[in-house]
Protein backbone atom coordinates (compact mmCIF):
# COMPACT_ATOMS: atom_id res chain seq x y z
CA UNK A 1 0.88 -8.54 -25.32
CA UNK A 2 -2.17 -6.91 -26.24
CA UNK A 3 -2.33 -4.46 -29.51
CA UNK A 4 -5.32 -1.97 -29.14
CA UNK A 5 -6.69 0.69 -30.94
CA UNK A 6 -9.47 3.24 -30.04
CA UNK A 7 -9.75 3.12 -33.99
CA UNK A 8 -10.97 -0.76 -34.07
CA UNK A 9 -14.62 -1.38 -33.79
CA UNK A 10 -13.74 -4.05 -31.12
CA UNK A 11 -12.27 -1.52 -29.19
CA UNK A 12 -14.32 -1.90 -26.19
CA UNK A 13 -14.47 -5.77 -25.80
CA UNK A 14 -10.84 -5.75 -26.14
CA UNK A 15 -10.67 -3.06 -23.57
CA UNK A 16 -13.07 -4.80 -21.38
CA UNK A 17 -10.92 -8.35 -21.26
CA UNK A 18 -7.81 -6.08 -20.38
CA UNK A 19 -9.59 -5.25 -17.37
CA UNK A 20 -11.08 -8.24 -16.63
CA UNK A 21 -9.03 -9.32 -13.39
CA UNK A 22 -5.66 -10.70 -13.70
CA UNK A 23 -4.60 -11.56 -10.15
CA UNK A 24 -4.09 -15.50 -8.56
CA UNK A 25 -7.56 -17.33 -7.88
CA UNK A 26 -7.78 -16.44 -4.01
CA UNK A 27 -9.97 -19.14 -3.49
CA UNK A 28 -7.05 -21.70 -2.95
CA UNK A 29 -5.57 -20.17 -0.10
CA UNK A 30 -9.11 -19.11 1.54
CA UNK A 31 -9.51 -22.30 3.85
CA UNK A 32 -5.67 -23.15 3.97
CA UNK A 33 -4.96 -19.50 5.65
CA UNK A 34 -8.31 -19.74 7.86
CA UNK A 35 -6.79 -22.59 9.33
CA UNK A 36 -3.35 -21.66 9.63
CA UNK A 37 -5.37 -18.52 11.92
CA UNK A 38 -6.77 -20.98 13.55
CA UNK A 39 -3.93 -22.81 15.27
CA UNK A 40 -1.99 -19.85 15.31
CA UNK A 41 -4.25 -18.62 17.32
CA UNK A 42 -4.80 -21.75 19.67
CA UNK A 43 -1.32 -23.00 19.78
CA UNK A 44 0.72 -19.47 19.38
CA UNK A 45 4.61 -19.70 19.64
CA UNK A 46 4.31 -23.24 19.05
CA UNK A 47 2.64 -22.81 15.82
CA UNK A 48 4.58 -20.46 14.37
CA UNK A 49 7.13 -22.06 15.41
CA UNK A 50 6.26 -25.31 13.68
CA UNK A 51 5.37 -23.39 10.78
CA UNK A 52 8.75 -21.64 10.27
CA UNK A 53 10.50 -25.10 10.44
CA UNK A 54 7.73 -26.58 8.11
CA UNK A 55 8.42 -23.45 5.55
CA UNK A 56 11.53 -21.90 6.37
CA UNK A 57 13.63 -24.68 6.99
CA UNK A 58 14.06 -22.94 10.35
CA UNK A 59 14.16 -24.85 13.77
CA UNK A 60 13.61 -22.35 16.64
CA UNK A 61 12.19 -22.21 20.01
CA UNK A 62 9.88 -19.60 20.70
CA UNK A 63 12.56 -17.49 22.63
CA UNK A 64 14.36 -17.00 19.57
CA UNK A 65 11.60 -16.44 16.82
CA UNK A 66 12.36 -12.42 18.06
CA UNK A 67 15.61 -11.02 16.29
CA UNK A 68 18.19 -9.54 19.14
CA UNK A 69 19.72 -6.18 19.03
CA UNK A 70 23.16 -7.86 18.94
CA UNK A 71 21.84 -9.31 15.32
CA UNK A 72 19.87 -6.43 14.35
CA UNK A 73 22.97 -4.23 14.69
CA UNK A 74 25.80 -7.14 13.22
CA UNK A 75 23.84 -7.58 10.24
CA UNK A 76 22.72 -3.32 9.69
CA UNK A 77 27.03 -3.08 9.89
CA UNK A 78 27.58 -5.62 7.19
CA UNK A 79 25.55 -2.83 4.66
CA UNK A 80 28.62 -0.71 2.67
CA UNK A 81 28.89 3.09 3.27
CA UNK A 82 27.11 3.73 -0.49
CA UNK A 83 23.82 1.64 0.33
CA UNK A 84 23.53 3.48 3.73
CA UNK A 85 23.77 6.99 2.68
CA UNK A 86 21.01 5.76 -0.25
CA UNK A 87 18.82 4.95 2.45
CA UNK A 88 19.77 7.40 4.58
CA UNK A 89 18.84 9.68 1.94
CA UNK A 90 15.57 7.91 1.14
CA UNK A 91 14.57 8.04 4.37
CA UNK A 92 15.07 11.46 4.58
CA UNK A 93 12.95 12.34 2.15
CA UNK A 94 10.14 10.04 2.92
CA UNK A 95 10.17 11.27 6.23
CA UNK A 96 9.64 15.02 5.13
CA UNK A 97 7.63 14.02 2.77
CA UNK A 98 4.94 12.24 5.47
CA UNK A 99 5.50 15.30 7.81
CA UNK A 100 3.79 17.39 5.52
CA UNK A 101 0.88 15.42 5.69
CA UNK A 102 0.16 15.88 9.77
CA UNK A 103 -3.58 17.32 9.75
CA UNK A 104 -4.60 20.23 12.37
CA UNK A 105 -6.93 19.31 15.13
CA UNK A 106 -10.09 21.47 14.93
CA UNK A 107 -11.57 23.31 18.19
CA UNK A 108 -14.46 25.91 17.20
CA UNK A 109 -17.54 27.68 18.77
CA UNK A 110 -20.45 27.76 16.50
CA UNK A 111 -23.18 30.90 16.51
CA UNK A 112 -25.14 28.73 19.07
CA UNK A 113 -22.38 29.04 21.52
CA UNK A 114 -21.84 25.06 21.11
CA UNK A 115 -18.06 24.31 21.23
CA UNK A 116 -17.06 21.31 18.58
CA UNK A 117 -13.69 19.48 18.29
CA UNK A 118 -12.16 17.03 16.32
CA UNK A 119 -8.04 15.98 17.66
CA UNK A 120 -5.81 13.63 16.17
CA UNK A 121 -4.29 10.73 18.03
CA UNK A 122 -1.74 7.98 16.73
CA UNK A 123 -2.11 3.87 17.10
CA UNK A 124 -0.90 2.46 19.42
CA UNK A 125 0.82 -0.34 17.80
CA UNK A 126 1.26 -1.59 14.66
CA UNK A 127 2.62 -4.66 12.72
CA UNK A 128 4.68 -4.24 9.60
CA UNK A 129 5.01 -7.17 7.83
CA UNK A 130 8.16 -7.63 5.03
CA UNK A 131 8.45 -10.23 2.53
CA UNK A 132 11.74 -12.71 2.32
CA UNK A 133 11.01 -14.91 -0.12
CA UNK A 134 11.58 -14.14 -4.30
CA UNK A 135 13.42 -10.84 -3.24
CA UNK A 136 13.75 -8.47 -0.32
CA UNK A 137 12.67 -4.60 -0.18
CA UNK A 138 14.50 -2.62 2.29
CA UNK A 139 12.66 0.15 0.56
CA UNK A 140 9.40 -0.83 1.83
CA UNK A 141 10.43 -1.12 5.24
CA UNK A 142 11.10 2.99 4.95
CA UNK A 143 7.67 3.39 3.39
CA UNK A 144 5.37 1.61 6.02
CA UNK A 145 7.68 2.14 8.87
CA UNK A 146 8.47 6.39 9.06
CA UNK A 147 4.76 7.23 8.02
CA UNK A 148 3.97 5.17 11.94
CA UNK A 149 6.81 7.10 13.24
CA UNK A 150 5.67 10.21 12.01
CA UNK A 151 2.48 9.93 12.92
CA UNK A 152 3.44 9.43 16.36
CA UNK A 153 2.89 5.35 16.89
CA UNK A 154 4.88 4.20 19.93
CA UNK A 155 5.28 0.62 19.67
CA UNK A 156 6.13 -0.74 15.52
CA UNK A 157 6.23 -4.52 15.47
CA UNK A 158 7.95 -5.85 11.90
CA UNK A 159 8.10 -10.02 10.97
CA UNK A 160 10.29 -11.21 8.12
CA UNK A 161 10.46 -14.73 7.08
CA UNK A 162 13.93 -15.99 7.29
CA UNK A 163 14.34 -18.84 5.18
CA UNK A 164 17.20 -21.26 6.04
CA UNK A 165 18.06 -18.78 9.09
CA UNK A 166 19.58 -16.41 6.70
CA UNK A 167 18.85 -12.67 7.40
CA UNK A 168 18.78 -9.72 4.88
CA UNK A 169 21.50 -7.46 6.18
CA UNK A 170 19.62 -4.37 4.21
CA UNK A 171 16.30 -4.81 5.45
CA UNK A 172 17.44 -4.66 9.06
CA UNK A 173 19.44 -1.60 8.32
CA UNK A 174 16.37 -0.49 6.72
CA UNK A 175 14.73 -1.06 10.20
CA UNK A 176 17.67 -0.02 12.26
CA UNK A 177 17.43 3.84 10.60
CA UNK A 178 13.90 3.57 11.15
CA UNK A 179 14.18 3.40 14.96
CA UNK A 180 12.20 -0.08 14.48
CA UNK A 181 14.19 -2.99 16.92
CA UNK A 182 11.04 -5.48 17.59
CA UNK A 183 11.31 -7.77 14.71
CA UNK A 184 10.64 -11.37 14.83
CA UNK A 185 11.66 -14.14 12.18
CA UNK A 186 8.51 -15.03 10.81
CA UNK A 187 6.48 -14.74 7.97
CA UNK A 188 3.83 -15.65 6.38
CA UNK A 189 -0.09 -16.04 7.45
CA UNK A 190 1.06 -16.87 10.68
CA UNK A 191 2.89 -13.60 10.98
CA UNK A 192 -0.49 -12.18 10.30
CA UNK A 193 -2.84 -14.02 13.09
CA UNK A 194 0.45 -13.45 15.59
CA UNK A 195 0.47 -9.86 14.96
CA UNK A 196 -3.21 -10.05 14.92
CA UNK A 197 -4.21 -12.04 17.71
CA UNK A 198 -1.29 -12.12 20.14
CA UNK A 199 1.19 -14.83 21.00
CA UNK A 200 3.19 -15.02 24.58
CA UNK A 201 6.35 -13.94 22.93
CA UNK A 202 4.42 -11.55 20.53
CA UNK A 203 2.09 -8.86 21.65
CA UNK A 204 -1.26 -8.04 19.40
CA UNK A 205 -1.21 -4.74 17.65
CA UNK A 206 -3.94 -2.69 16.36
CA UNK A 207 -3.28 -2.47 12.53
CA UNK A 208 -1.19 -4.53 10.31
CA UNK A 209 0.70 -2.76 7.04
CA UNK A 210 3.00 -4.32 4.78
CA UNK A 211 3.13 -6.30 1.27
CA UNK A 212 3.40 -10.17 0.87
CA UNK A 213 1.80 -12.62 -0.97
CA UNK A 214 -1.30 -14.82 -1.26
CA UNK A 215 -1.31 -16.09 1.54
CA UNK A 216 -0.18 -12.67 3.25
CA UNK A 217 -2.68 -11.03 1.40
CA UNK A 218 -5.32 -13.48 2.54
CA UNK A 219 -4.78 -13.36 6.08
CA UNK A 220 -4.61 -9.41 6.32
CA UNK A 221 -7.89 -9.94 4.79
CA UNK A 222 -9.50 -12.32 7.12
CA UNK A 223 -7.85 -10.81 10.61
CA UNK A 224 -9.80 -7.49 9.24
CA UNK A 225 -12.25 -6.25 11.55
CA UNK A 226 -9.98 -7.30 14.68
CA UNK A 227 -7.04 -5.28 13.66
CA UNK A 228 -7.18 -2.95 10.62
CA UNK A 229 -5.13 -3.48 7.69
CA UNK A 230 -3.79 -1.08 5.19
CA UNK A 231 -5.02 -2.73 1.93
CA UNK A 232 -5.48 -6.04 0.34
CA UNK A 233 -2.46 -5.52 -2.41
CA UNK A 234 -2.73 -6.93 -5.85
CA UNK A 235 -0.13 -7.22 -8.69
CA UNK A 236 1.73 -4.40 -9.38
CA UNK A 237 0.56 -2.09 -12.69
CA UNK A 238 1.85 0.89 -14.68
CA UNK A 239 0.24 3.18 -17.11
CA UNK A 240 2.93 5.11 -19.59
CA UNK A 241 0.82 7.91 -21.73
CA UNK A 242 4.04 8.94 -24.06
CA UNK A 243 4.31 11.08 -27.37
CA UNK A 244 6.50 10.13 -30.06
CA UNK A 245 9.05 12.79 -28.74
CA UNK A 246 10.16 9.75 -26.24
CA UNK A 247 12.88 7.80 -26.92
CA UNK A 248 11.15 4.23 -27.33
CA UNK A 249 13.92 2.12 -25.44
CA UNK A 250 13.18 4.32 -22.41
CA UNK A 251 9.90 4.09 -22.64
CA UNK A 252 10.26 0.31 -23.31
CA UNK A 253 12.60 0.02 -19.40
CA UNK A 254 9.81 1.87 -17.84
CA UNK A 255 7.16 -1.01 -18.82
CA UNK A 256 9.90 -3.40 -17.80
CA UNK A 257 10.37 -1.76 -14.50
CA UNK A 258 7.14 -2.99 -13.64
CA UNK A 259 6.78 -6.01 -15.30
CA UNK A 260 9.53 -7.33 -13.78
CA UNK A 261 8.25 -7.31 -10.04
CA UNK A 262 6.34 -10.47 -10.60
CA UNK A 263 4.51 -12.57 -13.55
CA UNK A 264 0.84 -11.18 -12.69
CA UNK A 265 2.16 -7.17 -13.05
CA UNK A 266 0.96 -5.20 -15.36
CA UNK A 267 2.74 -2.56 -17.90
CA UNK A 268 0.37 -0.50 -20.46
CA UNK A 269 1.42 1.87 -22.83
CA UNK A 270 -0.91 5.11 -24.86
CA UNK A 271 0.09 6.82 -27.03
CA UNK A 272 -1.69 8.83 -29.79
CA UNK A 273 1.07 7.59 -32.47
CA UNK A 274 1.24 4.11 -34.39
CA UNK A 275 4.56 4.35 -35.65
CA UNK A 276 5.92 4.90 -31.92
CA UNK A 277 4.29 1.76 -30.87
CA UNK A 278 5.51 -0.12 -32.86
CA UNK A 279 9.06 0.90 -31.76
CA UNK A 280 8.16 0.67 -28.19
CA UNK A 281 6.99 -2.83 -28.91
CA UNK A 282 10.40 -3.83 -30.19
CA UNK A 283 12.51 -2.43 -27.84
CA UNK A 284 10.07 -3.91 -25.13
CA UNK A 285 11.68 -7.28 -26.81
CA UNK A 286 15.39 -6.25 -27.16
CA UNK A 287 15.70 -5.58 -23.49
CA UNK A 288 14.15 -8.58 -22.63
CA UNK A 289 16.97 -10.22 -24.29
CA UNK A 290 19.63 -9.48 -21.48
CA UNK A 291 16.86 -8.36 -18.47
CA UNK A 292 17.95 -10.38 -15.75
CA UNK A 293 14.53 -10.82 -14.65
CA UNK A 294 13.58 -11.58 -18.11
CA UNK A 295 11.75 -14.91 -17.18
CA UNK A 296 9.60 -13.17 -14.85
CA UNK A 297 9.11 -9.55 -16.89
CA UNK A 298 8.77 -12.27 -20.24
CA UNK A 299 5.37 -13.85 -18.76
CA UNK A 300 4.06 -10.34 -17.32
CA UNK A 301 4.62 -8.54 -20.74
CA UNK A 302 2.98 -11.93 -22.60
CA UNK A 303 -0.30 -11.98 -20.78
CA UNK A 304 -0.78 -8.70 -19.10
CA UNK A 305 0.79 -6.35 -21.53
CA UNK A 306 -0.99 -3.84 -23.44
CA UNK A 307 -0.26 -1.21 -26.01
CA UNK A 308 -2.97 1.06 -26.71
CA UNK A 309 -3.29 3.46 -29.61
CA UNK A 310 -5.94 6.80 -28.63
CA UNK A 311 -7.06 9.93 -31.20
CA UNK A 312 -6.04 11.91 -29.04
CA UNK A 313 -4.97 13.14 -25.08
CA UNK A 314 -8.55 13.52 -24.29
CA UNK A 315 -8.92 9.51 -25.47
CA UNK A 316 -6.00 9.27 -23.21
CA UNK A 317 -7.17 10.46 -19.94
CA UNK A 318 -10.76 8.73 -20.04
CA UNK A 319 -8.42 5.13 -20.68
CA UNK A 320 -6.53 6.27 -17.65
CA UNK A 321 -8.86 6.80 -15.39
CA UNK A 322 -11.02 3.67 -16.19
CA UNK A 323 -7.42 1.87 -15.52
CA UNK A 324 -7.30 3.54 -12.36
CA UNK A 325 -3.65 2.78 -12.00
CA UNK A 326 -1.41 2.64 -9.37
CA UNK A 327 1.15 4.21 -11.12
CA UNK A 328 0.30 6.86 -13.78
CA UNK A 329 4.03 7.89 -15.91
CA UNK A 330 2.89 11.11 -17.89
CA UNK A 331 6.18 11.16 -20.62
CA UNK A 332 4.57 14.66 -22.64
CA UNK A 333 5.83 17.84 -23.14
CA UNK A 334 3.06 19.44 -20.44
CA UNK A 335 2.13 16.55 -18.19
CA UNK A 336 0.77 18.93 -15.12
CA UNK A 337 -2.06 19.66 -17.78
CA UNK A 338 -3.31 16.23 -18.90
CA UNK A 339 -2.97 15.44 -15.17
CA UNK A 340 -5.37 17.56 -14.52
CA UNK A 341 -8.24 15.45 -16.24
CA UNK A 342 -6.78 12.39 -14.37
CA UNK A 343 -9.15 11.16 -11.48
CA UNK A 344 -7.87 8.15 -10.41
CA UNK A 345 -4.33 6.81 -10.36
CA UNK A 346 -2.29 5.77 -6.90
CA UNK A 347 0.54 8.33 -7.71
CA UNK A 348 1.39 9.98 -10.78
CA UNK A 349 5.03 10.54 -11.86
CA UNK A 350 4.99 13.94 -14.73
CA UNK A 351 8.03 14.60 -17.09
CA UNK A 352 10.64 12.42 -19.40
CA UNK A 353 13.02 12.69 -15.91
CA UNK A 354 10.69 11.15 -13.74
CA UNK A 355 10.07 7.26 -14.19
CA UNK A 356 7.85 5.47 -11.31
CA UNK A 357 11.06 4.08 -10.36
CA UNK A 358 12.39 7.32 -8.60
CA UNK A 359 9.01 7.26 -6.72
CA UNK A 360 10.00 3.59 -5.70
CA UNK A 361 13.11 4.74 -3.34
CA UNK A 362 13.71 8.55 -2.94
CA UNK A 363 11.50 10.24 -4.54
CA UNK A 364 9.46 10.71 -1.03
CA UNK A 365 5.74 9.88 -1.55
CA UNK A 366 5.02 6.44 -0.52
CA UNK A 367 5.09 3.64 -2.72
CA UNK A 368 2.56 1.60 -0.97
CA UNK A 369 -0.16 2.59 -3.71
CA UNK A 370 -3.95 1.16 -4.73
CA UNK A 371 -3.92 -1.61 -6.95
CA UNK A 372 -6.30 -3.68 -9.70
CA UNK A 373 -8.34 -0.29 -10.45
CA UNK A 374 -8.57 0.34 -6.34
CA UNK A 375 -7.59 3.75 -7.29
CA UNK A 376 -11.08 4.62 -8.07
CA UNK A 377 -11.86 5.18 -4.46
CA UNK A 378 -8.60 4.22 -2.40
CA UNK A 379 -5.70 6.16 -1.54
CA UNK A 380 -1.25 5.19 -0.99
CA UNK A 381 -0.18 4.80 2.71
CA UNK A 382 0.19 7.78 4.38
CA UNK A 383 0.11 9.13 8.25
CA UNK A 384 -3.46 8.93 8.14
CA UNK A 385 -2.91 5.16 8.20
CA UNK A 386 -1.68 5.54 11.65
CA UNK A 387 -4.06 8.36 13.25
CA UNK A 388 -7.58 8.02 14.35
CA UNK A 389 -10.50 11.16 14.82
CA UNK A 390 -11.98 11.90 18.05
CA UNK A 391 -14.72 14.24 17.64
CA UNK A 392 -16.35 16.52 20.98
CA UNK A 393 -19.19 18.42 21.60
CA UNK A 394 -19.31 20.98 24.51
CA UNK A 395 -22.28 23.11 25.65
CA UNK A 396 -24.09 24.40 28.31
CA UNK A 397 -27.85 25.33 29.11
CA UNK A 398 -28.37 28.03 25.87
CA UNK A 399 -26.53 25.69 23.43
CA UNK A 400 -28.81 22.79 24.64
CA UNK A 401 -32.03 25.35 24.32
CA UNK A 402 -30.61 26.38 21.05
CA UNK A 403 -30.32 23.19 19.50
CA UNK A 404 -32.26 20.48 21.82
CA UNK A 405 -35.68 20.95 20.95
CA UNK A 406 -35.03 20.00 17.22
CA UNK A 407 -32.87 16.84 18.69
CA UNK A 408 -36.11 15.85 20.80
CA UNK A 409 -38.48 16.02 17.31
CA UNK A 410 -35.65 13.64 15.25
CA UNK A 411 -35.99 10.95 18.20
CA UNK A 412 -39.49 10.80 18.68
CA UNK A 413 -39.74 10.39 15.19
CA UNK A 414 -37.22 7.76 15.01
CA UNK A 415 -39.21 5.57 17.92
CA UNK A 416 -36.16 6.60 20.28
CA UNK A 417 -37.84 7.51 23.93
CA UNK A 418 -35.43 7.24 25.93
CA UNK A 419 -33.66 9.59 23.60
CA UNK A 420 -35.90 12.10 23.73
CA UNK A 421 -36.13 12.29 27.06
CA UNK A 422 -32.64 12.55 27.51
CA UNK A 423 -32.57 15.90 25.49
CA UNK A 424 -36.22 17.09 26.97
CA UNK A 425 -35.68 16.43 30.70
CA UNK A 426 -32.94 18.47 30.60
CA UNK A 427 -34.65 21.33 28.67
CA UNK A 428 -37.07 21.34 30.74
CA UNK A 429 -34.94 21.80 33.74
C-alpha cells in the first residue's frame, strides 16, 4: 500500500506510478481469443460446444447449450422468500431509476419553414453476458438487463458459463424477474463471437453488455465494430475523500468493499488529516484478519492501495478528478459541495450513510460504471445504451430557396458536382 503526501517533494512521481496502469497484460489473450472467434465463427454450435466441455467440464449437444423454461423456473423457486423480495426490491428501483432517463424525441419548424426531427428507437437485440466462474452477480443481471427493457429492446439474449453443469439458482431468478428467458450455458469468448456472429441454435444480436474477464473483455473488444459493446471493463476502483469526523474502521470496510472484488481492484483513500490515516491504515489490517476474501482484498490492498494525504479539499478534488474513478465515496460533513468541483468519477456516493456498496444492489443507478480513469470521457450503462437517433429533415420549395443556395456554394467548394447539382437543379426548377 502506497503512503502519499501532497506535502513530499516526490509527490508527483509517486502520484504518477499510482496511475500508471494496473490491469492484466492483454496481450496474452489477444491471439488466443482471435482464434477462439475464429472457429466459433466457422464451426458454431460445435465449437462452443467443444469449448464448454474443454472449460466447463460440460458435455452437451448443441440442443441443450439453451437453458429451458422448466430449468429457468426450478432453479428461480429454489431462491428463499428474503433474497427475492431483495431483488424484487432492487429491481424496482433500478427500474425507476432507468425510466427517468427516457429522452423526448424532438420535432420543430425552424424560421425557414424547414421541419427537423430527431426520434428515439430501441435495439433490436442484445446479448448480456454474466460471469460464473470466481463468484456470481445476480445483481448485474438487474443492471444490464431492465435498462434494455426499459428502453424498449424486444429480444435480450443472456450466456452464463456453467461449470460442471451446475446452475446459479439466483442469477436465473435474477433473469426470471427481469422478463429475460433466452439464456444459454455458455461463457466465455465464445459466448462473445456466438452472440456476435450468430450460431444455428443462437441468433446474432446487435450489441453485447455485460462484465467478464480477460478473455471476455477481449472478445467484446475485437467483435466491436460488428456489434457494439458497452465498454471494455477494467478492475474495479474506489476513491474515499473522508475527514477525521469518520470512524476509521468504516472507512477501512469501504476500501475493503472494493478491494475484495478481485486482486487487480483498486481502493484509495484522501484525506486532509495524518493522524486519521494512520488509523485507517490499521484498521484496513484488522479487518483483513477475519475478511473472508482476505486473500484476494490482501493482494489488492498490497499493490494497488493508496493513502493519500492533501492540504486541503481543493487538493482533494484536483486528485479526484485526475483519478477519474469509477466510484467517488464523499464521507464529509457537506459532500453535495466538494462534488461540485468533481468532473470525472463513474458515480458518486455523498454522506457517512451512503457507501458504494448501496449503489451496488438497490440503490438504483447502475453499477456498470467507467473504469482505469475512463471516467474522463465515458459514462455508466444507462437506456441510452439501448436507443439509437434518427434525425429528419422536411421542406418544401421556400425552405429549399431559403437554405439551398448556400448548400450549392459548400459543394462546389468541396469538389462535390453531383452535389451541387442536386441542390441547384432543383432551385432552379
Amino acid at each position: 500500500m502506497k503512503r502519499l503526501s501532497t506535502s513530499d517533494s516526490h509527490f508527483k512521481t509517486q502520484f504518477a506510478s499510482l496511475l500508471a496502469n494496473r490491469g492484466n497484460d492483454e496481450r496474452r489473450v489477444v491471439e488466443p481469443v482471435r482464434n477462439i472467434l475464429d472457429d466459433v465463427r466457422t464451426r458454431g454450435d460445435v465449437a462452443l460446444c467443444d469449448y464448454t466441455a474443454r472449460f466447463d467440464r460440460l458435455t452437451l449437444t448443441p440442443e441443450q447449450l439453451r437453458i429451458s423454461a422448466e430449468e429457468i423456473r426450478s432453479e428461480a423457486a429454489r431462491v428463499s422468500s428474503e433474497l427475492m423480495d431483495a431483488l424484487k426490491l432492487a429491481a424496482k428501483r433500478i427500474e425507476a431509476f432507468h425510466k427517468a432517463q427516457i429522452p423526448q424525441d424532438i420535432d420543430f419548424t425552424d424560421d425557414q419553414g424547414i421541419r427537423l426531427g430527431m426520434r428515439w428507437t430501441a435495439l433490436d437485440a442484445v446479448g448480456l453476458y454474466v460471469p460464473g466462474g470466481k463468484a456470481a452477480y445476480p445483481s448485474s443481471v438487474l443492471m444490464n438487463a431492465l435498462p434494455a427493457k426499459v428502453a424498449g429492446v424486444k429480444r435480450i439474449a443472456m450466456c452464463v458459463p456453467t461449470p460442471d453443469g451446475v446452475l446459479n439458482p439466483l442469477v436465473l431468478a435474477a433473469a426470471h424477474l427481469c422478463g429475460v428467458d433466452e439464456i444459454y450455458r455458455v461463457g466465455g469468448a465464445q459466448a462473445v463471437g456466438a452472440m456476435a456472429y450468430g450460431t444455428h441454435q443462437i441468433a446474432p444480436v446487435d450489441r453485447i453488455v455485460g462484465p467478464g474477464n480477460a478473455f471476455v473483455a477481449e472478445a467484446k473488444r475485437q467483435v466491436f465494430g460488428h456489434v457494439g459493446i458497452d465498454s471494455i471493463a477494467g478492475p474495479s476502483e474506489v476513491v474515499v475523500v473522508a475527514d477525521e469526523n469518520n470512524d476509521p474502521r468504516l472507512v477501512a470496510i469501504d476500501l475493503l468493499a472494493q478491494a475484495e472484488h478481485d486482486e487487480q481492484a483498486q481502493s484509495i483513500l484522501i484525506t486532509t488529516h495524518s493522524a486519521f490515516a494512520e488509523a485507517v491504515g490499521n484498521a484496513v489490517l484488522n479487518e483483513l484478519k477475519t475478511l473472508p476474501r482476505s486473500k484476494i482484498a490482501s493482494q489488492s490492498w498490497e499493490n494497488h492501495g493508496a493513502i493519500i494525504v492533501v492540504k486541503n479539499l481543493d487538493e482533494a478534488a484536483d486528485i479526484v478528478n485526475q483519478l477519474a474513478p469509477e466510484h467517488l465515496e464523499i464521507l464529509l460533513d457537506e459532500p453535495r459541495l466538494f462534488s461540485e468541483n468533481i468532473r470525472h468519477a463513474g458515480a458518486i456516493f455523498m454522506g457517512r450513510y451512503c457507501p458504494e456498496a448501496l449503489g451496488d444492489y438497490v440503490g438504483g443507478p447502475n453499477h456498470v460504471l467507467p473504469t482505469s480513469r475512463t471516467a474522463r470521457f465515458a459514462s455508466g450503462l444507462s437506456v441510452f445504451d439501448f436507443i439509437k437517433r434518427t434525425t429528419s429533415i422536411e421542406t418544401n420549395r421556400n425552405g429549399l430557396k431559403a437554405i439551398g443556395p448556400a448548400g450549392v456554394s459548400l459543394a462546389k467548394a468541396e469538389g462535390l458536382d453531383a452535389h451541387a447539382l442536386s441542390l441547384s437543379l432543383r432551385l432552379d426548377n
